[in-house]
N, C-alpha and C. Protein backbone atom coordinates (compact mmCIF):
# COMPACT_ATOMS: atom_id res chain seq x y z
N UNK A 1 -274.09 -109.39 -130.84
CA UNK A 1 -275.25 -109.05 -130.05
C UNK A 1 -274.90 -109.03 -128.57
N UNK A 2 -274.38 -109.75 -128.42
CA UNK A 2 -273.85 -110.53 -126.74
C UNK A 2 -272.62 -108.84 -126.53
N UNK A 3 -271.94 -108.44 -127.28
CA UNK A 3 -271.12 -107.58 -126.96
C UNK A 3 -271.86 -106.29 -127.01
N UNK A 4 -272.94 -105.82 -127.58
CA UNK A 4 -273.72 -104.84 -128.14
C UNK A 4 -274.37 -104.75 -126.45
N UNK A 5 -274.85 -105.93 -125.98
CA UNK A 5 -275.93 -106.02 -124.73
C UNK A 5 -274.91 -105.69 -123.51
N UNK A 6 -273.85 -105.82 -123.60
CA UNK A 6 -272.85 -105.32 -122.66
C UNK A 6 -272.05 -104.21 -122.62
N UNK A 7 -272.29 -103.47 -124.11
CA UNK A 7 -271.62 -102.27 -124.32
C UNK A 7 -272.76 -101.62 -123.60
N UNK A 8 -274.08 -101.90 -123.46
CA UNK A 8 -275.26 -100.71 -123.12
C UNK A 8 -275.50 -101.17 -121.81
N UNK A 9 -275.18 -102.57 -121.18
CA UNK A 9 -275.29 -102.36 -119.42
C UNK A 9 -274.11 -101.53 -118.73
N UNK A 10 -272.92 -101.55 -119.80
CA UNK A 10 -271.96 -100.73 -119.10
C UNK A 10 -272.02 -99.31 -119.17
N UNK A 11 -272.35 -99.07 -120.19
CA UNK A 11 -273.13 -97.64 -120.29
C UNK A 11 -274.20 -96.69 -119.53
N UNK A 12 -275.09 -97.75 -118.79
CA UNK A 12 -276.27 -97.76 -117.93
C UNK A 12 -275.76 -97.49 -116.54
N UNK A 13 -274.33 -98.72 -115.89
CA UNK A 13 -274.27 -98.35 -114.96
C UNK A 13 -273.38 -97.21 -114.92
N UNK A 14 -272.41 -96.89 -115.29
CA UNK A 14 -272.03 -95.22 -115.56
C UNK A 14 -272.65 -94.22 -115.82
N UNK A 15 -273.97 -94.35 -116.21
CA UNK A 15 -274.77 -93.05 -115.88
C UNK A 15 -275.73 -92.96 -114.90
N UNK A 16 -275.38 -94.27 -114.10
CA UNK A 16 -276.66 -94.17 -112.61
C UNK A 16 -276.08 -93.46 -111.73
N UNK A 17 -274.65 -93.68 -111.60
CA UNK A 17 -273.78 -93.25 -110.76
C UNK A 17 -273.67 -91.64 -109.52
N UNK A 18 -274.36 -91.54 -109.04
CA UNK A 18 -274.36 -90.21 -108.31
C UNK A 18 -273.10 -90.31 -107.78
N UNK A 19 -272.36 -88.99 -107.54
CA UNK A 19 -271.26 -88.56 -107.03
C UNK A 19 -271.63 -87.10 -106.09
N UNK A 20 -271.21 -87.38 -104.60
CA UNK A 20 -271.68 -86.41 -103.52
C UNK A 20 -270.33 -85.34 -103.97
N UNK A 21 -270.82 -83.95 -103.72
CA UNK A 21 -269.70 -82.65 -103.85
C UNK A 21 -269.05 -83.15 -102.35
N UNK A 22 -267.84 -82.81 -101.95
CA UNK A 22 -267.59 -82.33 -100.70
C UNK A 22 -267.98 -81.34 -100.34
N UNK A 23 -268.13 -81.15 -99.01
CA UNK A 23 -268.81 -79.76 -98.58
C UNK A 23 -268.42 -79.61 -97.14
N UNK A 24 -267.15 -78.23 -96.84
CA UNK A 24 -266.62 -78.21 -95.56
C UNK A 24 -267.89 -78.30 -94.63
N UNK A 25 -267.90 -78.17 -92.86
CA UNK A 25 -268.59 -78.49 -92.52
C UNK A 25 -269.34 -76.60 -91.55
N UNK A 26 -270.46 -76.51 -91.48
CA UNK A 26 -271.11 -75.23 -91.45
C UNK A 26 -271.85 -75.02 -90.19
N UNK A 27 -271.25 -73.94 -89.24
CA UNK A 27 -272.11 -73.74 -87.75
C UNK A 27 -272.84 -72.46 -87.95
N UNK A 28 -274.02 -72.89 -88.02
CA UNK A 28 -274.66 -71.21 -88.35
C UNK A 28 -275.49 -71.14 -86.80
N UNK A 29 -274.82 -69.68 -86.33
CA UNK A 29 -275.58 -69.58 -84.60
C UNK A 29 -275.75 -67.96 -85.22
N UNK A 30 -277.42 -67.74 -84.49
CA UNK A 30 -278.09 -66.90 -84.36
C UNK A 30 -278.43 -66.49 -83.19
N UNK A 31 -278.43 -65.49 -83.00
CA UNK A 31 -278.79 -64.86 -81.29
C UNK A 31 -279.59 -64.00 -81.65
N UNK A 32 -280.91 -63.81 -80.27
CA UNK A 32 -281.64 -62.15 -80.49
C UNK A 32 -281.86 -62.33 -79.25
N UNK A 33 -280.75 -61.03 -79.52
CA UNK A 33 -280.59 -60.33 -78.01
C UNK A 33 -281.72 -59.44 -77.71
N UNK A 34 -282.52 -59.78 -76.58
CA UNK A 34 -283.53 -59.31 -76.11
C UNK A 34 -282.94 -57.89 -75.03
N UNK A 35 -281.75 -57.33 -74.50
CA UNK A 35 -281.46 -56.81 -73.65
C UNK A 35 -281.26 -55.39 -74.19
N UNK A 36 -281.14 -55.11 -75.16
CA UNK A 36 -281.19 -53.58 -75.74
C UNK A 36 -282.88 -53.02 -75.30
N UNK A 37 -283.70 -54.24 -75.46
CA UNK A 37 -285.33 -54.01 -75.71
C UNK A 37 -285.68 -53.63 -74.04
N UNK A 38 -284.90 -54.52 -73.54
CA UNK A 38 -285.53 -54.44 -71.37
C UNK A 38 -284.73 -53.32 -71.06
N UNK A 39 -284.25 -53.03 -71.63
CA UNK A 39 -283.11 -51.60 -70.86
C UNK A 39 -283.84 -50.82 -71.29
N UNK A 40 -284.79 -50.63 -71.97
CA UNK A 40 -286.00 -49.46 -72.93
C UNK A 40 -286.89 -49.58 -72.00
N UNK A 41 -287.12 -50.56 -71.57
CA UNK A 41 -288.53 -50.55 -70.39
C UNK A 41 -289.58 -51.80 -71.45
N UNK A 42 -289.30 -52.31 -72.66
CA UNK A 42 -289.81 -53.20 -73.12
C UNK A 42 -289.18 -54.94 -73.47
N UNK A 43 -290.82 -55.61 -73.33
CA UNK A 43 -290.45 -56.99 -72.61
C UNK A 43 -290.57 -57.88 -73.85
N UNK A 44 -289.21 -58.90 -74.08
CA UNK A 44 -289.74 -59.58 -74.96
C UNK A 44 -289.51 -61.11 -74.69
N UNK A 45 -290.15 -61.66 -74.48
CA UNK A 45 -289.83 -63.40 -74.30
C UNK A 45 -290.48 -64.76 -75.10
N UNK A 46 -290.07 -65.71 -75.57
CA UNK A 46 -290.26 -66.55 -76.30
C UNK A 46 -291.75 -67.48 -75.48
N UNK A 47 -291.66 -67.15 -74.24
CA UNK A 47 -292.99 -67.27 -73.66
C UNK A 47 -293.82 -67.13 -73.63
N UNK A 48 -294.90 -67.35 -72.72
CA UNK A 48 -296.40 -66.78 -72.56
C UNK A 48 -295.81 -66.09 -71.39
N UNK A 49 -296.71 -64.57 -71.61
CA UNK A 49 -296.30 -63.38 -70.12
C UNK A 49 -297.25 -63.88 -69.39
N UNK A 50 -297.06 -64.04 -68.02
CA UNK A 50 -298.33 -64.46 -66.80
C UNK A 50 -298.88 -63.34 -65.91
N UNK A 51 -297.68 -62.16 -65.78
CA UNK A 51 -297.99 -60.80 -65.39
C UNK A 51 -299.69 -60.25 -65.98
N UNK A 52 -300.07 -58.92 -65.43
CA UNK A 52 -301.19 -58.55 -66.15
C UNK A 52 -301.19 -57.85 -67.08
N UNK A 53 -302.06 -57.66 -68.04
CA UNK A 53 -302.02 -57.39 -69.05
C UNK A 53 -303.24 -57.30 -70.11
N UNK A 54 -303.20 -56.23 -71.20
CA UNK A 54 -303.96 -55.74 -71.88
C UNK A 54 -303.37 -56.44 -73.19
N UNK A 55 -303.92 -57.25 -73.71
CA UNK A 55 -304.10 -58.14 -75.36
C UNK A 55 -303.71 -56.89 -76.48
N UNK A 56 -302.86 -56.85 -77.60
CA UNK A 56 -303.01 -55.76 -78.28
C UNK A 56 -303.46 -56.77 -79.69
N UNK A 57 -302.49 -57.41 -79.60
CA UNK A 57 -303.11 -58.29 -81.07
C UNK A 57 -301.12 -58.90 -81.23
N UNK A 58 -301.69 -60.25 -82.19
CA UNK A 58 -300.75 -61.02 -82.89
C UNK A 58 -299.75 -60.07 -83.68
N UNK A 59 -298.34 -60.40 -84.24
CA UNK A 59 -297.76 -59.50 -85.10
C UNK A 59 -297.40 -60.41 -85.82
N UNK A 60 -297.07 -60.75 -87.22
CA UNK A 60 -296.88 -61.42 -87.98
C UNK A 60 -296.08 -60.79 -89.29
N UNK A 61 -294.65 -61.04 -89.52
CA UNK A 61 -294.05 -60.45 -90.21
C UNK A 61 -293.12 -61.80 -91.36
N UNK A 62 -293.70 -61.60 -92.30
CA UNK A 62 -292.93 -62.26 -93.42
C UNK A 62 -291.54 -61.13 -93.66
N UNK A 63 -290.48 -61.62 -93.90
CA UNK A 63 -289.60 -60.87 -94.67
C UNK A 63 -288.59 -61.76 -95.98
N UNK A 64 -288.80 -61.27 -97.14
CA UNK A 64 -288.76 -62.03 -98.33
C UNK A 64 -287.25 -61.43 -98.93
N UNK A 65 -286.05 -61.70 -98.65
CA UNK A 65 -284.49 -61.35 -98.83
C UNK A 65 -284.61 -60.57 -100.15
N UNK A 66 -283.82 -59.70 -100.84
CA UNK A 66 -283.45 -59.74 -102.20
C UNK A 66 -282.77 -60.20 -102.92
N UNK A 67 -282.80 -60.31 -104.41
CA UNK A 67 -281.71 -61.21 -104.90
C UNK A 67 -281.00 -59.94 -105.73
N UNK A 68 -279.99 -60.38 -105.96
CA UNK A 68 -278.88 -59.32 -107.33
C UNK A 68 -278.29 -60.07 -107.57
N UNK A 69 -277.93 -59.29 -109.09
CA UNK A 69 -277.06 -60.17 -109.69
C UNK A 69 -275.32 -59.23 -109.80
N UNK A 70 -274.41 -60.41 -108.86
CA UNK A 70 -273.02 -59.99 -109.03
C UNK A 70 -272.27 -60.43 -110.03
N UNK A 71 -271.54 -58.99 -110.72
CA UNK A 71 -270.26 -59.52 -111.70
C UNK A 71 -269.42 -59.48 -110.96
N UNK A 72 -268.39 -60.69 -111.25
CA UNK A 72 -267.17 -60.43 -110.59
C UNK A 72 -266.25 -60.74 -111.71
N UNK A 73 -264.91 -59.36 -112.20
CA UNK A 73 -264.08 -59.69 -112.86
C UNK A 73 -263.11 -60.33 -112.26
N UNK A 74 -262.13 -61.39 -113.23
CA UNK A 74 -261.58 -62.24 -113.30
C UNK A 74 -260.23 -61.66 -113.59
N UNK A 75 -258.90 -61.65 -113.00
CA UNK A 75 -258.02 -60.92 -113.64
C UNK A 75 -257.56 -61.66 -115.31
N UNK A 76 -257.40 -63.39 -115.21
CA UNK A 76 -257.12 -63.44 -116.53
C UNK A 76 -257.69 -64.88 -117.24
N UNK A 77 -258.32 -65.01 -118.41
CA UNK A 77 -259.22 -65.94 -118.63
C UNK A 77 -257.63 -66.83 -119.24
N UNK A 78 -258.17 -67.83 -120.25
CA UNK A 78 -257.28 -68.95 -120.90
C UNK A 78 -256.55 -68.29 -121.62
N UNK A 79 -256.19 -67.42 -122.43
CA UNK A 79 -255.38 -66.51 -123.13
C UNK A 79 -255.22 -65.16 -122.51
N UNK A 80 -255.16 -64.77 -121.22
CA UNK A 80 -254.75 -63.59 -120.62
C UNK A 80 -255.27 -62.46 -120.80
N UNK A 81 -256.67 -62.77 -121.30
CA UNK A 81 -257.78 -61.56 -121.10
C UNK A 81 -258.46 -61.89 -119.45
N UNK A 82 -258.92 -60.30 -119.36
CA UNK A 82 -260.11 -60.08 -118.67
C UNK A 82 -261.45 -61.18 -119.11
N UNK A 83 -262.36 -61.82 -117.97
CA UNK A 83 -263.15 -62.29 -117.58
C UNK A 83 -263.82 -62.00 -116.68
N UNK A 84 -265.08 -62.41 -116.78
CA UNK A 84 -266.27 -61.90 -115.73
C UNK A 84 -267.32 -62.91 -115.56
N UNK A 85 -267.79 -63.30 -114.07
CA UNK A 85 -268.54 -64.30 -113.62
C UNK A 85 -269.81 -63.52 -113.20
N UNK A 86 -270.95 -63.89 -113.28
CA UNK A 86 -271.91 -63.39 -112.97
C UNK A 86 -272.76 -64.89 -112.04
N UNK A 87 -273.05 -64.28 -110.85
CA UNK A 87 -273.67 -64.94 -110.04
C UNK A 87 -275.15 -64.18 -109.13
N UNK A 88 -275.81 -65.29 -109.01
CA UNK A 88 -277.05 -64.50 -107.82
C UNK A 88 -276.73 -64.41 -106.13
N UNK A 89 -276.92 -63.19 -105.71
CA UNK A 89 -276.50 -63.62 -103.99
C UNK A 89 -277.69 -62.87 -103.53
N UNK A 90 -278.12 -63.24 -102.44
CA UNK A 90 -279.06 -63.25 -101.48
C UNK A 90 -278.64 -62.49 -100.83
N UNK A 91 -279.34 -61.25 -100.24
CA UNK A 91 -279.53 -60.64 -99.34
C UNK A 91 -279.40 -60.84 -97.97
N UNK A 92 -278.39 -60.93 -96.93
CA UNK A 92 -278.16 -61.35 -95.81
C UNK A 92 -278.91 -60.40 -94.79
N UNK A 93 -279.85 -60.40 -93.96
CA UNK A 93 -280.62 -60.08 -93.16
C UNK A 93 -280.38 -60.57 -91.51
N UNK A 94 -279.62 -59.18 -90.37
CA UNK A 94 -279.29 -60.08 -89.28
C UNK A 94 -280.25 -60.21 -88.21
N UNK A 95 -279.85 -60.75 -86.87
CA UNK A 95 -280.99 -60.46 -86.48
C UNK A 95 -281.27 -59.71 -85.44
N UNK A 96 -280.32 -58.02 -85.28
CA UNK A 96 -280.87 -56.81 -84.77
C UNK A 96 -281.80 -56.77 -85.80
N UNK A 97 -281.33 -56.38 -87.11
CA UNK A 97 -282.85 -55.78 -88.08
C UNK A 97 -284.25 -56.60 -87.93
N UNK A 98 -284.19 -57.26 -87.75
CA UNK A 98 -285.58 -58.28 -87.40
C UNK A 98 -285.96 -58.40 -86.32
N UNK A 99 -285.10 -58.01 -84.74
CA UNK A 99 -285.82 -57.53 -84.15
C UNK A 99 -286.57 -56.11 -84.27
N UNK A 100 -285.80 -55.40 -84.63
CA UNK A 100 -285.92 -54.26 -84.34
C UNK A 100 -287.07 -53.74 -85.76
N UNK A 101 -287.86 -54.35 -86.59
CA UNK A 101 -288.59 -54.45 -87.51
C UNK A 101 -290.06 -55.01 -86.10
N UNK A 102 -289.46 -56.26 -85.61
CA UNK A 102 -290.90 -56.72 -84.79
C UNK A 102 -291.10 -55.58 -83.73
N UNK A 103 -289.95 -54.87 -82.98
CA UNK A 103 -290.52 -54.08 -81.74
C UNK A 103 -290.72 -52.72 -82.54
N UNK A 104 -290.79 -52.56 -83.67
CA UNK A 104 -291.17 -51.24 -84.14
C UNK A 104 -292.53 -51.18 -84.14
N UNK A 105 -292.91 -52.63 -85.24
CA UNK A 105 -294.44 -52.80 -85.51
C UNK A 105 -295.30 -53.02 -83.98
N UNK A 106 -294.33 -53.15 -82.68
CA UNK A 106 -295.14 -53.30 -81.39
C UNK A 106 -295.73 -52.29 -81.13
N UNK A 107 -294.35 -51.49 -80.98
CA UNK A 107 -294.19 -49.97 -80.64
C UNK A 107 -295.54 -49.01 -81.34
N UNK A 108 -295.49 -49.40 -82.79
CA UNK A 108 -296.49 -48.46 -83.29
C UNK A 108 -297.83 -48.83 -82.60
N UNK A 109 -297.98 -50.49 -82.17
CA UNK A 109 -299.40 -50.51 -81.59
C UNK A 109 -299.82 -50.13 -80.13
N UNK A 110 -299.10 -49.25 -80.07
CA UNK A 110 -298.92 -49.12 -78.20
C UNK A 110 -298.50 -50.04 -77.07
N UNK A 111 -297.74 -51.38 -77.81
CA UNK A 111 -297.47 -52.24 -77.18
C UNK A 111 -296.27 -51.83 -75.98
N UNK A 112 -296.13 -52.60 -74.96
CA UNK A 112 -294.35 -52.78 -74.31
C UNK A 112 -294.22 -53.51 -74.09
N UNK A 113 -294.77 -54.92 -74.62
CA UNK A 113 -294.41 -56.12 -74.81
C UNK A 113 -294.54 -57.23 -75.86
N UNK A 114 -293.96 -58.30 -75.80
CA UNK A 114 -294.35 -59.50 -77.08
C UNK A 114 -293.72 -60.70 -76.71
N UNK A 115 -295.31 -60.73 -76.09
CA UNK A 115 -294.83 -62.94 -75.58
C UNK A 115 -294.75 -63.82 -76.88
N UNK A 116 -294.34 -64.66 -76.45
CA UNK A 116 -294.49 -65.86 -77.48
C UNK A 116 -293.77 -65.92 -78.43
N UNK A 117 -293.19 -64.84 -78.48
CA UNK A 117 -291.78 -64.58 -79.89
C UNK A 117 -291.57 -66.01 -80.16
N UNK A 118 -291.34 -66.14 -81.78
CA UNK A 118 -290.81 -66.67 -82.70
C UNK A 118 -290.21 -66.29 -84.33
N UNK A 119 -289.34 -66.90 -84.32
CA UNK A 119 -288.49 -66.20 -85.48
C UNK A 119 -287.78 -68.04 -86.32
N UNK A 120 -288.19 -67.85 -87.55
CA UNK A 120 -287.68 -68.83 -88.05
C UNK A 120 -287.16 -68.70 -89.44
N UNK A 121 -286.60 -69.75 -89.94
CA UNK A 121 -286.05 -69.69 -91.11
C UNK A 121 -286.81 -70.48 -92.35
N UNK A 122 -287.48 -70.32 -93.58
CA UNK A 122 -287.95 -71.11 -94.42
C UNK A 122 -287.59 -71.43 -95.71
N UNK A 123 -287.36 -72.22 -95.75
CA UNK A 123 -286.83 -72.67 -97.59
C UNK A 123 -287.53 -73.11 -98.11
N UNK A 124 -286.68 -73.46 -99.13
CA UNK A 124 -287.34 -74.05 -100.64
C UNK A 124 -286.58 -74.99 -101.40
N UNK A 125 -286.59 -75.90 -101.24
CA UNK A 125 -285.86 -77.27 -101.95
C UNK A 125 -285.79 -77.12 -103.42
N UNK A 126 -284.91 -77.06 -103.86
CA UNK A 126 -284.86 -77.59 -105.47
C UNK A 126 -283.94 -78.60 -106.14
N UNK A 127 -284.41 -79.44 -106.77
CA UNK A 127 -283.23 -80.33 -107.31
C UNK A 127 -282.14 -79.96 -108.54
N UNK A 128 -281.37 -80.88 -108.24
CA UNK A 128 -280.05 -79.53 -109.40
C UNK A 128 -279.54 -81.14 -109.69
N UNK A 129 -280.86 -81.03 -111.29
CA UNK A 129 -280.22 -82.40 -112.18
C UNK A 129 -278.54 -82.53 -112.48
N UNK A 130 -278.25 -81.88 -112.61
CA UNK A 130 -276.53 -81.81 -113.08
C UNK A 130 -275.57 -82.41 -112.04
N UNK A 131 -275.89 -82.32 -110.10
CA UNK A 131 -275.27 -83.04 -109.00
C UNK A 131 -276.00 -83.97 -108.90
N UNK A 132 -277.31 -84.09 -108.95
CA UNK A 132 -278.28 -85.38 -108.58
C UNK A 132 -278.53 -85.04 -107.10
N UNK A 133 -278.62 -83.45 -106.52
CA UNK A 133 -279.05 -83.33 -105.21
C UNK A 133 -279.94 -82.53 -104.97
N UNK A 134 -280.72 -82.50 -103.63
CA UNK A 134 -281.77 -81.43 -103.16
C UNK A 134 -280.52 -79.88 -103.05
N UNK A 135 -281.32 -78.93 -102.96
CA UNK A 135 -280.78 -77.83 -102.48
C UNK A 135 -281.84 -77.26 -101.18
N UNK A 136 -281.62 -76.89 -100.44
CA UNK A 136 -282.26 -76.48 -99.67
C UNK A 136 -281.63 -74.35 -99.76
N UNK A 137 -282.59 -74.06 -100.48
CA UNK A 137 -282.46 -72.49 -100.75
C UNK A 137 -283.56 -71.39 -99.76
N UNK A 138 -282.65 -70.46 -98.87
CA UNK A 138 -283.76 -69.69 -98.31
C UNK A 138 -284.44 -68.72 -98.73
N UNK A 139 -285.92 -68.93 -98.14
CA UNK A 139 -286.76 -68.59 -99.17
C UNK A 139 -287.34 -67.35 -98.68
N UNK A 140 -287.81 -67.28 -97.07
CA UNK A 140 -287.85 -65.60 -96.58
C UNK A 140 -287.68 -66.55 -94.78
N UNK A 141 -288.15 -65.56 -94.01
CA UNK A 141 -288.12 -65.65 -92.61
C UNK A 141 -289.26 -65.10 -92.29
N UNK A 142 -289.71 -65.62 -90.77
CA UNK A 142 -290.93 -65.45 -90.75
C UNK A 142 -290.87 -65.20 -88.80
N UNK A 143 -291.85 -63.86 -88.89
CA UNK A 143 -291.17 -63.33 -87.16
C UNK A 143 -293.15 -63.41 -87.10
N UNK A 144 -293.12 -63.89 -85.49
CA UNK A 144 -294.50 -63.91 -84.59
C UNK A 144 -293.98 -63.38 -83.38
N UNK A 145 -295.02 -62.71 -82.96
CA UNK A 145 -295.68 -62.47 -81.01
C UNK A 145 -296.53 -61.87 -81.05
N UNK A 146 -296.54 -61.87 -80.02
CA UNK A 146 -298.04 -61.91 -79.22
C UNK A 146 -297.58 -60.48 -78.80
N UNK A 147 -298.53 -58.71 -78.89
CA UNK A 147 -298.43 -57.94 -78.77
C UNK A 147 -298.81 -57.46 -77.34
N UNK A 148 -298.33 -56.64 -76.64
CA UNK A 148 -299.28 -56.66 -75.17
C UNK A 148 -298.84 -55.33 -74.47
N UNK A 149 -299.64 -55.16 -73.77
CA UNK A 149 -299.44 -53.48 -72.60
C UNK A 149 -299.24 -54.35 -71.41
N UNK A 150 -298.48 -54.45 -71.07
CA UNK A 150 -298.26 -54.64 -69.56
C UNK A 150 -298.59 -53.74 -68.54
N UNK A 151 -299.10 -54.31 -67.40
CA UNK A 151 -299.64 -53.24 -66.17
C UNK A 151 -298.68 -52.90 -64.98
């Protein structure tokens, strides 16, 4: 009994056990270059504009990535055949296209400006029983300003 009660605490603590992946270390830098837009004669700043000005309205743009699914062949599996991995990859979205998505939707409103710009990134956490960790997965991006006619 006494050996039975110690075969199953040792058992217990070997399956509490979390083990972290390594994971090299990751600099993700984003820029939006506002200077293609002022060389056009249109203004864009993460600010409030204090100049004068005509209100056009808020812009609000969700953008939701795509997913596909990649095969990738393998030149040779455990006996020297062909193999093939199939994985999901996300749609990489930079951020000329997202400006240039927000000063379109300006553009169409007669705008030549957009205070208050913001542009962010949003996820979606999921846990992945098999590591014992969060994932933090992106889920879309999300662009604001403030639309405006400048005088």
């Amino acid at each position: 009994m006494k050996s039975l009660f110690l075969a199953a605490l040792l058992l217990f603590s070997l399956c509490s056990c979390v083990t972290m992946a390594p994971m090299e270390r990751r600099v993700i830098t984003d820029v939006y270059d506002f200077r293609p837009y002022s060389e056009k004669g249109f203004y864009i700043t993460p600010n409030p504009y204090f100049g004068e000005f005509d209100p056009i309205g808020q812009i609000y743009i969700s953008i939701f990535p795509g997913r596909k699914e990649i095969t990738t062949k393998n030149e040779k599996g455990g006996f020297g055949e062909e193999t093939e991995t199939t994985s999901m990859r996300t749609e990489t979205i930079s951020s000329e296209e997202m400006m240039e998505l927000i000063y379109k939707k300006a553009i169409d409103l007669k705008a030549n400006g957009i205070s208050n710009f913001k542009m962010q990134y949003v996820y979606s956490t999921l846990y992945d029983a098999a590591s014992h960790t969060q994932l933090k997965i992106l889920d879309h991006y999300e662009l604001e300003g403030f639309a405006i006619k400048r005088k």
